[in-house]
Protein backbone atom coordinates (compact mmCIF):
# COMPACT_ATOMS: atom_id res chain seq x y z
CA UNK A 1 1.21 3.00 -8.65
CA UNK A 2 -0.31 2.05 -11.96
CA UNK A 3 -2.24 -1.37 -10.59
CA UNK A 4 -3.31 -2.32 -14.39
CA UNK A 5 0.40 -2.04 -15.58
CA UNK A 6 1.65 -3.81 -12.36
CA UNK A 7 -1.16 -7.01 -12.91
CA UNK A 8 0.26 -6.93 -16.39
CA UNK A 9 3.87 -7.26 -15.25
CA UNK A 10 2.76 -10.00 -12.69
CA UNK A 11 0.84 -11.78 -15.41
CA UNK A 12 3.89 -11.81 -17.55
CA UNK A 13 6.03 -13.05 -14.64
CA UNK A 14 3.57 -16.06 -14.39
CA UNK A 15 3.96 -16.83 -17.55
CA UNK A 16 7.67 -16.68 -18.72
CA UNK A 17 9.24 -16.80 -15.11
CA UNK A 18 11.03 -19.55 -13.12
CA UNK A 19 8.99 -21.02 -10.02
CA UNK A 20 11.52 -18.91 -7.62
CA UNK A 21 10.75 -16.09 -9.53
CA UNK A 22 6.84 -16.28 -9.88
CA UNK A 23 7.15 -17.08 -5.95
CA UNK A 24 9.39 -14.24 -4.98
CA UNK A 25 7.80 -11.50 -7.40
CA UNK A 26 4.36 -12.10 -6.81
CA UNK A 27 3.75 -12.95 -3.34
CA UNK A 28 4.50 -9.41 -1.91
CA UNK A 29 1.47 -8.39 -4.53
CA UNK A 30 -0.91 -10.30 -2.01
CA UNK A 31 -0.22 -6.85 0.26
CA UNK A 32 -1.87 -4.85 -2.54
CA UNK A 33 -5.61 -4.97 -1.87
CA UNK A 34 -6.74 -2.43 -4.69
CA UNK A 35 -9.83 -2.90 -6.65
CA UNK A 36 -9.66 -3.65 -10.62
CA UNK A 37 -12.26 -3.65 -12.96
CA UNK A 38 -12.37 -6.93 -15.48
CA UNK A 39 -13.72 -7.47 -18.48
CA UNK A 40 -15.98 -10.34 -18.82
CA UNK A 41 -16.60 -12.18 -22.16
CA UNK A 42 -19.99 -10.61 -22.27
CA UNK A 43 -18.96 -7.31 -22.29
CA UNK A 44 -19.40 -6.04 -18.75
CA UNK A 45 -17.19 -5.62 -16.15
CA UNK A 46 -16.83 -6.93 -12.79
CA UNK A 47 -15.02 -6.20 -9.69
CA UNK A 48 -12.26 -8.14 -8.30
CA UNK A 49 -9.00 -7.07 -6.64
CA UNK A 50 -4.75 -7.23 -6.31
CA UNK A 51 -4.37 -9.62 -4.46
CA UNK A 52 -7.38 -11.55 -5.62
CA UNK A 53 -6.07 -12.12 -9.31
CA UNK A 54 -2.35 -12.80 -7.90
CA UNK A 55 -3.89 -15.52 -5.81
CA UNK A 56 -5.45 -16.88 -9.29
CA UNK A 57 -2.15 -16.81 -10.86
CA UNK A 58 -0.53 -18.30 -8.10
CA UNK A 59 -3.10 -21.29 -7.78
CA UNK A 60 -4.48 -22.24 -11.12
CA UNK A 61 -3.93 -23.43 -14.15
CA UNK A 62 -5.86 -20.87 -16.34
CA UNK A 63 -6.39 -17.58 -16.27
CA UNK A 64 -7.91 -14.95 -18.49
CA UNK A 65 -8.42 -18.05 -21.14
CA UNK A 66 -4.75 -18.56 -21.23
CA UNK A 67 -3.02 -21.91 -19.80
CA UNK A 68 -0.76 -20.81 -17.10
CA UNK A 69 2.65 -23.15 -17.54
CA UNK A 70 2.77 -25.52 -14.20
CA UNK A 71 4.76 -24.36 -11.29
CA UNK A 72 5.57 -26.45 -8.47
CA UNK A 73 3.70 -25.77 -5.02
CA UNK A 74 5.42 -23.49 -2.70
CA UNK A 75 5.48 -26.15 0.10
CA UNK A 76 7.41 -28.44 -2.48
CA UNK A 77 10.12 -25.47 -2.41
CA UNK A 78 10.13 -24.55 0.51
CA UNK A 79 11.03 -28.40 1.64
CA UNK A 80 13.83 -28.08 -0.40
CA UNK A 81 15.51 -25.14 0.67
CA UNK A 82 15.20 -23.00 -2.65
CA UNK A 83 12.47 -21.26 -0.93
CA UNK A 84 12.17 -19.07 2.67
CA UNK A 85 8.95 -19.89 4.50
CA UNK A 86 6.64 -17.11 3.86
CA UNK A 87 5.72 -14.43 6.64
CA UNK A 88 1.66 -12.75 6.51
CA UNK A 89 2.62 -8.33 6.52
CA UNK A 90 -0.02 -8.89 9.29
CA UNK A 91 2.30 -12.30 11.64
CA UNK A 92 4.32 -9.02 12.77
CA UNK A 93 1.79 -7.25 14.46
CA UNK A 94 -0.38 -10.04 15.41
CA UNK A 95 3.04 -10.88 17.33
CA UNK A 96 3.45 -7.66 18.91
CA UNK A 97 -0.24 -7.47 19.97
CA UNK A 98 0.24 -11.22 21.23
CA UNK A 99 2.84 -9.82 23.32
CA UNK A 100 1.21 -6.91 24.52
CA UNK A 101 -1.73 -8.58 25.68
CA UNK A 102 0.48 -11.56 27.69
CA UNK A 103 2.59 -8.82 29.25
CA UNK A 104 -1.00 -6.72 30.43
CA UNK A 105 -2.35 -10.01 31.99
CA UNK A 106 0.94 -10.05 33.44
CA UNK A 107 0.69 -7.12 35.59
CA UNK A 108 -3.15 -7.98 36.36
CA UNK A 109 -1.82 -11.18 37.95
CA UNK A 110 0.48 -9.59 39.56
CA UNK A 111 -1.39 -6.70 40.89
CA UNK A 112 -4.39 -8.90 41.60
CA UNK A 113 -1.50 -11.50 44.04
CA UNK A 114 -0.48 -8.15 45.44
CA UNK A 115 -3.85 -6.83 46.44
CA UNK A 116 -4.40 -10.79 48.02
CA UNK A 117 -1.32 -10.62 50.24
CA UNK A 118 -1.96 -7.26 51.22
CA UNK A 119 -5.35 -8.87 52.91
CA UNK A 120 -4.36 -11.76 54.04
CA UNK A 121 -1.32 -9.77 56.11
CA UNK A 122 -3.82 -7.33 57.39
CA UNK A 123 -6.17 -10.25 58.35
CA UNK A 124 -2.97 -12.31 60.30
CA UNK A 125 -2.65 -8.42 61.99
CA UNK A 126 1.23 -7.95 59.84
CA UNK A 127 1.71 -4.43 58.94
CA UNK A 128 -1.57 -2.87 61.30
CA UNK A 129 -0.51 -0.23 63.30
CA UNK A 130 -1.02 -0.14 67.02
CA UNK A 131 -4.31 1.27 68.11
């Protein structure tokens, strides 16, 4: 739970690891949406986050005023089977919510059919009982 020593690890990762490794190490760090304080060269600090420097690390070519060794793009990997396609924490729910929401219009459409039948039968004079 130390975010500092866990950048530090990251940053280290980025800059001695193997592409799979740098890939497969830091992308779960995107999840972590802590705040960090940096230091600037002036002297005072600004605010940035987790996931924010990971996604520096990930995409550039310096960082912190050290050049970051090149790493190939994660679609490049991916294309060639060394990598699995990478899945959002959030694709999950957004598919559960997705289905949730097809299966509730579901039912309305179904309810709303039933409630037109239902008319049109009493209209035609099916299912009224005898006076």
């Amino acid at each position: 739970d130390y975010k500092y020593v866990r950048l530090l690890g990251a940053f280290y990762m980025r800059l001695v690891g193997n592409a799979l490794d740098v890939y497969q190490y830091l992308e779960p760090l995107y999840n972590d949406y802590r705040k960090v304080r940096l230091r600037t060269a002036e002297g005072t600090f600004s605010l940035s986050h987790v996931d924010e420097l990971v996604d520096q690390m990930l995409t550039e070519d310096f960082m912190l005023d050290i050049a970051l060794p090149r790493v190939p793009l994660r679609w490049t990997l991916e294309d060639s089977v060394k990598l699995e396609p990478r899945r959002s924490a959030l694709e999950e729910d957004f598919e559960e919510e997705l289905e949730e929401s097809e299966d509730m219009e579901a039912r309305a459409r179904a309810a709303a059919l039933e409630l037109e039948m239902a008319r049109e039968n009493a209209k035609r004079g099916y299912g009224a009982r005898p006076p």
